[in-house]
Structure formats: structure tokens, C-alpha cells
PDB file of N, CA and C in Angstrom:
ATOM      1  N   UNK A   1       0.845  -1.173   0.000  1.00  0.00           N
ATOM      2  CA  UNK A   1       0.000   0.000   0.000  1.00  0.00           C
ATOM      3  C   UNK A   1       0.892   1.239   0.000  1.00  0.00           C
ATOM      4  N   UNK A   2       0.723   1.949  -1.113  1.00  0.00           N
ATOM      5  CA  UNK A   2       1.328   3.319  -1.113  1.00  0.00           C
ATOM      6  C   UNK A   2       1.249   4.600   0.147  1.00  0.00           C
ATOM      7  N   UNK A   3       2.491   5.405   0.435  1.00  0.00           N
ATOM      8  CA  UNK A   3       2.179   5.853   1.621  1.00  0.00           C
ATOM      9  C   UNK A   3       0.835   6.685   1.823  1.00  0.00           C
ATOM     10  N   UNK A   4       0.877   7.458   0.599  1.00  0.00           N
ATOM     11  CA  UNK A   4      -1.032   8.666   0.892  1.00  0.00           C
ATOM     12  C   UNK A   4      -2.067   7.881   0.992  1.00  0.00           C
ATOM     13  N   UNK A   5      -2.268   6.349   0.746  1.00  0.00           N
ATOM     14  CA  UNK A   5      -3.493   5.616   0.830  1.00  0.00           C
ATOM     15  C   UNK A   5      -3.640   5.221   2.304  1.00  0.00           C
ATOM     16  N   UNK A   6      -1.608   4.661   2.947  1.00  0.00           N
ATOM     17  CA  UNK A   6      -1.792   4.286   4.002  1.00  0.00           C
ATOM     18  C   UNK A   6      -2.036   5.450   4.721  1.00  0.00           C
ATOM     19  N   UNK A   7      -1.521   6.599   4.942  1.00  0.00           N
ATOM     20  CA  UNK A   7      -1.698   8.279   5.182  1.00  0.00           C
ATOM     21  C   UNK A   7      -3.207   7.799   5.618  1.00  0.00           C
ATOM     22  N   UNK A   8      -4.321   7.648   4.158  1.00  0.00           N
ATOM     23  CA  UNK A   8      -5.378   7.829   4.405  1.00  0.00           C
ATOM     24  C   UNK A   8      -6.737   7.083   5.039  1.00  0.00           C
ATOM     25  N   UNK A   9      -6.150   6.022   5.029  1.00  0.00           N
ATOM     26  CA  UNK A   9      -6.514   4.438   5.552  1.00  0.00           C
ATOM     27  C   UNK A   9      -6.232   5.273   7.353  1.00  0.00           C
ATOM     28  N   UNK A  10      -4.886   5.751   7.816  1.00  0.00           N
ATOM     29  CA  UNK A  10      -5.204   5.687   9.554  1.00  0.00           C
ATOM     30  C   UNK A  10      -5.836   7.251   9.396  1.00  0.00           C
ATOM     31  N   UNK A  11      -6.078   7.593   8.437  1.00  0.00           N
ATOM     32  CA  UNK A  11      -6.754   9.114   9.134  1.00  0.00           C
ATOM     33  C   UNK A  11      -8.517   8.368   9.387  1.00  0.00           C
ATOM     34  N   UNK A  12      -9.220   7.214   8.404  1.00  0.00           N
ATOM     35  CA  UNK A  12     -10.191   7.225   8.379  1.00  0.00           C
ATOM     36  C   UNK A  12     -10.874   6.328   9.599  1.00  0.00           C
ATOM     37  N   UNK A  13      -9.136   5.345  10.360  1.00  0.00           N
ATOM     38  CA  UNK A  13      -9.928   4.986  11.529  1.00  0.00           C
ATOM     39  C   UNK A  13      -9.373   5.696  12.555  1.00  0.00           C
ATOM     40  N   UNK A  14      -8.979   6.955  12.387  1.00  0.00           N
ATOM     41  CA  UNK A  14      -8.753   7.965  13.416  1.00  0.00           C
ATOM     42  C   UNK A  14     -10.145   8.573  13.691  1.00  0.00           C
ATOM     43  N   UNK A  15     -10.546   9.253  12.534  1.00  0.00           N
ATOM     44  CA  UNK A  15     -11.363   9.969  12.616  1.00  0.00           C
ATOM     45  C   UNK A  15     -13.130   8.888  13.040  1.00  0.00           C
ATOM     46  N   UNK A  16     -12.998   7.511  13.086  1.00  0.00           N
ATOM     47  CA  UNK A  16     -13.904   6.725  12.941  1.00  0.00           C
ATOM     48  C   UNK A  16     -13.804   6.960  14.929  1.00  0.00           C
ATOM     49  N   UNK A  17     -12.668   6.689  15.577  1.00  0.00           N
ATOM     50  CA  UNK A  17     -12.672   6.873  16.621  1.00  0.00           C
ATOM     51  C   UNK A  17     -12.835   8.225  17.835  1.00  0.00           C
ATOM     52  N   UNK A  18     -12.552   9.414  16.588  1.00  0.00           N
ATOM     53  CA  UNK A  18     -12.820  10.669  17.356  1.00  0.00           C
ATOM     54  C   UNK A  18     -14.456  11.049  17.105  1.00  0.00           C
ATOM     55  N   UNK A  19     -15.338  10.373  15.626  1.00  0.00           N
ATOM     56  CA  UNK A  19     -16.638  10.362  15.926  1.00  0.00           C
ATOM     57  C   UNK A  19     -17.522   9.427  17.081  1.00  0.00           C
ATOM     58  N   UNK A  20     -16.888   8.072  17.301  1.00  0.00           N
ATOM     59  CA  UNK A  20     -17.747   7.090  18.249  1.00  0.00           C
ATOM     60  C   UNK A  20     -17.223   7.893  19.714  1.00  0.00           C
ATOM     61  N   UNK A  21     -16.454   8.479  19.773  1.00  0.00           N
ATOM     62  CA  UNK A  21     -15.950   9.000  21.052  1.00  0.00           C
ATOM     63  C   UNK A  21     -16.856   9.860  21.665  1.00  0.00           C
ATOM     64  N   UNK A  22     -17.032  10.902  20.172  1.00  0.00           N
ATOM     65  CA  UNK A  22     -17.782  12.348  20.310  1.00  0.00           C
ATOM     66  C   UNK A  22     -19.347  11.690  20.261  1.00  0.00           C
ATOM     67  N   UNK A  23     -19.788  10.887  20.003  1.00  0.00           N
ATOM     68  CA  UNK A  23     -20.996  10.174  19.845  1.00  0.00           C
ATOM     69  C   UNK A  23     -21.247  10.024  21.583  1.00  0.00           C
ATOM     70  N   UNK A  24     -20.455   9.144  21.988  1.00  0.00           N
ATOM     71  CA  UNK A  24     -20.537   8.479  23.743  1.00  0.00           C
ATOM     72  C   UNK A  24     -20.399   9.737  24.482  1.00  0.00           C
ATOM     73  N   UNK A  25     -19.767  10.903  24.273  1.00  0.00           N
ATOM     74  CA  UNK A  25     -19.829  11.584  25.455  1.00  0.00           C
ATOM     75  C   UNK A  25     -21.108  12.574  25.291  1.00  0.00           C
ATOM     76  N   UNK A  26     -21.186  12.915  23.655  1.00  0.00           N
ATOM     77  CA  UNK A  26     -21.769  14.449  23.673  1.00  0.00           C
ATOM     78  C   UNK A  26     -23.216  14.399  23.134  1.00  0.00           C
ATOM     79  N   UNK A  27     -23.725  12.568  22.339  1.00  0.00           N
ATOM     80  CA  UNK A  27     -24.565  12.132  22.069  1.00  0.00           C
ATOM     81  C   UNK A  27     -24.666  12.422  20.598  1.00  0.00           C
ATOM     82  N   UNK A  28     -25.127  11.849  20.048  1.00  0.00           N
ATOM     83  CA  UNK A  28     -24.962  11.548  18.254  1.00  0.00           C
ATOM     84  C   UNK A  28     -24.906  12.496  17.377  1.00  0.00           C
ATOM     85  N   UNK A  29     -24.266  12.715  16.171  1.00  0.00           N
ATOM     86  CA  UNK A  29     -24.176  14.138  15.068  1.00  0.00           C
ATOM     87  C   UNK A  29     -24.538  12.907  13.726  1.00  0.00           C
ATOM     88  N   UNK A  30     -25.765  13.606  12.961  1.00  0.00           N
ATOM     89  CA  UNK A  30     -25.472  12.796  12.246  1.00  0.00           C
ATOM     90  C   UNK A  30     -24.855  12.843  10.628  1.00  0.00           C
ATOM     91  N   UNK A  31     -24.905  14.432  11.270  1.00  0.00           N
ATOM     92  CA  UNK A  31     -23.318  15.028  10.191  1.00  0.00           C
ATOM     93  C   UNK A  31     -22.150  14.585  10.264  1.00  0.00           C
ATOM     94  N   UNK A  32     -21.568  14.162  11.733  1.00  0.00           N
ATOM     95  CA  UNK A  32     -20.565  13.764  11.389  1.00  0.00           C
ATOM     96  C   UNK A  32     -20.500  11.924  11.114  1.00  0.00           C
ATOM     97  N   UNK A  33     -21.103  11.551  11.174  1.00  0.00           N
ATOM     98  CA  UNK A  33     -21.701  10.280  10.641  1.00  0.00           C
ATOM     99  C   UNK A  33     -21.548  10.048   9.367  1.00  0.00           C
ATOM    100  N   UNK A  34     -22.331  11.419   8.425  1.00  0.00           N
ATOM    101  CA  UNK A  34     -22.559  11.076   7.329  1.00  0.00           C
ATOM    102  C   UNK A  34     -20.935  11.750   6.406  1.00  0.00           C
ATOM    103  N   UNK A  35     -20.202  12.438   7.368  1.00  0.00           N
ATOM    104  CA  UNK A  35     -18.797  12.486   6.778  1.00  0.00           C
ATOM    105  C   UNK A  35     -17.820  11.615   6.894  1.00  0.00           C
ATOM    106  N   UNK A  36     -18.009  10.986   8.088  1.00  0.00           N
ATOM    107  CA  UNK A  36     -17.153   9.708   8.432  1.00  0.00           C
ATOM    108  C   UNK A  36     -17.691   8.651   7.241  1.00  0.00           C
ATOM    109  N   UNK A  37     -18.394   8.334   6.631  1.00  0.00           N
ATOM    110  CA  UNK A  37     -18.875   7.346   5.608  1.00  0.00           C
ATOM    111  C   UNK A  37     -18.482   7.574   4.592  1.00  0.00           C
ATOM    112  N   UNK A  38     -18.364   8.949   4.120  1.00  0.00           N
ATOM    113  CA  UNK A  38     -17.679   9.341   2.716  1.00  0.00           C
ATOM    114  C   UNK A  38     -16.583   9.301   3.170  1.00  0.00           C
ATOM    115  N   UNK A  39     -15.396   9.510   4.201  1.00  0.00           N
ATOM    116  CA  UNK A  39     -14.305   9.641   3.883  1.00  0.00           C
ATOM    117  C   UNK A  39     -14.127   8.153   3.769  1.00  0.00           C
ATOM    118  N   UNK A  40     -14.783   7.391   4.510  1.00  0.00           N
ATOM    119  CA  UNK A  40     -14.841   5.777   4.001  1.00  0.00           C
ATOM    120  C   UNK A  40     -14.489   5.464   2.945  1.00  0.00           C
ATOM    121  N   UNK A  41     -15.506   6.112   2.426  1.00  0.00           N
ATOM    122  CA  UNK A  41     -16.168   5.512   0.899  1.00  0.00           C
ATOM    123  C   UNK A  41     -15.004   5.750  -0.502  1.00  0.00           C
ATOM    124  N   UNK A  42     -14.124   7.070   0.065  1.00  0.00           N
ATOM    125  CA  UNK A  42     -13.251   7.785  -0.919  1.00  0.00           C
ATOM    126  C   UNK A  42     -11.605   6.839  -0.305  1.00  0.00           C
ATOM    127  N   UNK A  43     -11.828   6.381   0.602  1.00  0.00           N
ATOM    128  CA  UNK A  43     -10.434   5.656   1.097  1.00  0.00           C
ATOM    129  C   UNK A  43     -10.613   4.223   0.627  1.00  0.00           C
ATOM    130  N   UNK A  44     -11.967   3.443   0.459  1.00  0.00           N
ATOM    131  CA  UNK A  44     -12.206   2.464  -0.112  1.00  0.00           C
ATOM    132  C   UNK A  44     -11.674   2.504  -1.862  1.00  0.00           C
ATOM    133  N   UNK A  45     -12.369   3.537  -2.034  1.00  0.00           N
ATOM    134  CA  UNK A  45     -12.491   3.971  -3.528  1.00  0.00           C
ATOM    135  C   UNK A  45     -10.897   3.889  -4.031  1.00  0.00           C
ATOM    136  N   UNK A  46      -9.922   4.678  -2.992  1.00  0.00           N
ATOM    137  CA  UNK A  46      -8.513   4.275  -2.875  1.00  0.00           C
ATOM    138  C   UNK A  46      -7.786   3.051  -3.105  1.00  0.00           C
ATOM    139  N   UNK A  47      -8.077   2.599  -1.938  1.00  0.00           N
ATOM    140  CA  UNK A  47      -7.216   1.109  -1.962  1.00  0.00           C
ATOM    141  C   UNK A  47      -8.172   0.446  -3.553  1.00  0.00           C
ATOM    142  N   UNK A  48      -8.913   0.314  -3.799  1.00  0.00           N
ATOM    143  CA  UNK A  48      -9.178  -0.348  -4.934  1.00  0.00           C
ATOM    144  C   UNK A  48      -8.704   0.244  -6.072  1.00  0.00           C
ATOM    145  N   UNK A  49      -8.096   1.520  -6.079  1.00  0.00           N
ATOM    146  CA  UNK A  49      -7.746   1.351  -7.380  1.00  0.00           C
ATOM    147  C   UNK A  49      -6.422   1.012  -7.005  1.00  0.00           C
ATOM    148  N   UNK A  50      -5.273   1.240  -6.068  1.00  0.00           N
ATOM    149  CA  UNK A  50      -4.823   0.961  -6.112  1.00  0.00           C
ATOM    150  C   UNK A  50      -4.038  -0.607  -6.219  1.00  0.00           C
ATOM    151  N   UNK A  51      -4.931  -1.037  -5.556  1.00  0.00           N
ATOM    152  CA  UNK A  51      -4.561  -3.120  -5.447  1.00  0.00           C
ATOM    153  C   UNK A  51      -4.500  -3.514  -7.028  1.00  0.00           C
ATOM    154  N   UNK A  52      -5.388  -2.549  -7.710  1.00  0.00           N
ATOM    155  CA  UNK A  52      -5.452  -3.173  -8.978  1.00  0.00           C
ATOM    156  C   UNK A  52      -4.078  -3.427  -9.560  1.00  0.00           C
TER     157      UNK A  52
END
């Protein structure tokens, strides 16, 4: 895995852990929900092209 994918791969379970965090203390956003899924979706979108 190239370094900006891996770069982007721990930002997306960083940020997966600073939303479930901010979820448990401050009670649910579901904005940041629905940004945590796209940055998913664009880091998925990543590694697949890259593996190719």
C-alpha cells in the first residue's frame, strides 16, 4: 500500500474513533456520521484502485 493511501486508511480509523468518542460523550451528530462514511467511501475507492 502506497504511503497517501496508508496516510489515508489511519486518518479514516482515526477519525472513525474521534466520531464514536464524540458520539458516547456528547450524544450523536449525524453530520458527522454522514462524513465519516464518505471519507470511508473515498479511502475504499482508494485502496481499490490501487490493489489493482
Amino acid at each position: 500500500m502506497p504511503g497517501s493511501v496508508k496516510t489515508l486508511t489511519v486518518a479514516t480509523v482515526a477519525a472513525l474513533v474521534v466520531v464514536t468518542a464524540y458520539t458516547v460523550a456528547l450524544g450523536g451528530s449525524g453530520w458527522l456520521w454522514f462524513g465519516w462514511i464518505v471519507l470511508a467511501g473515498v479511502t475504499a475507492g482508494a485502496v481499490a484502485l490501487r490493489s489493482r
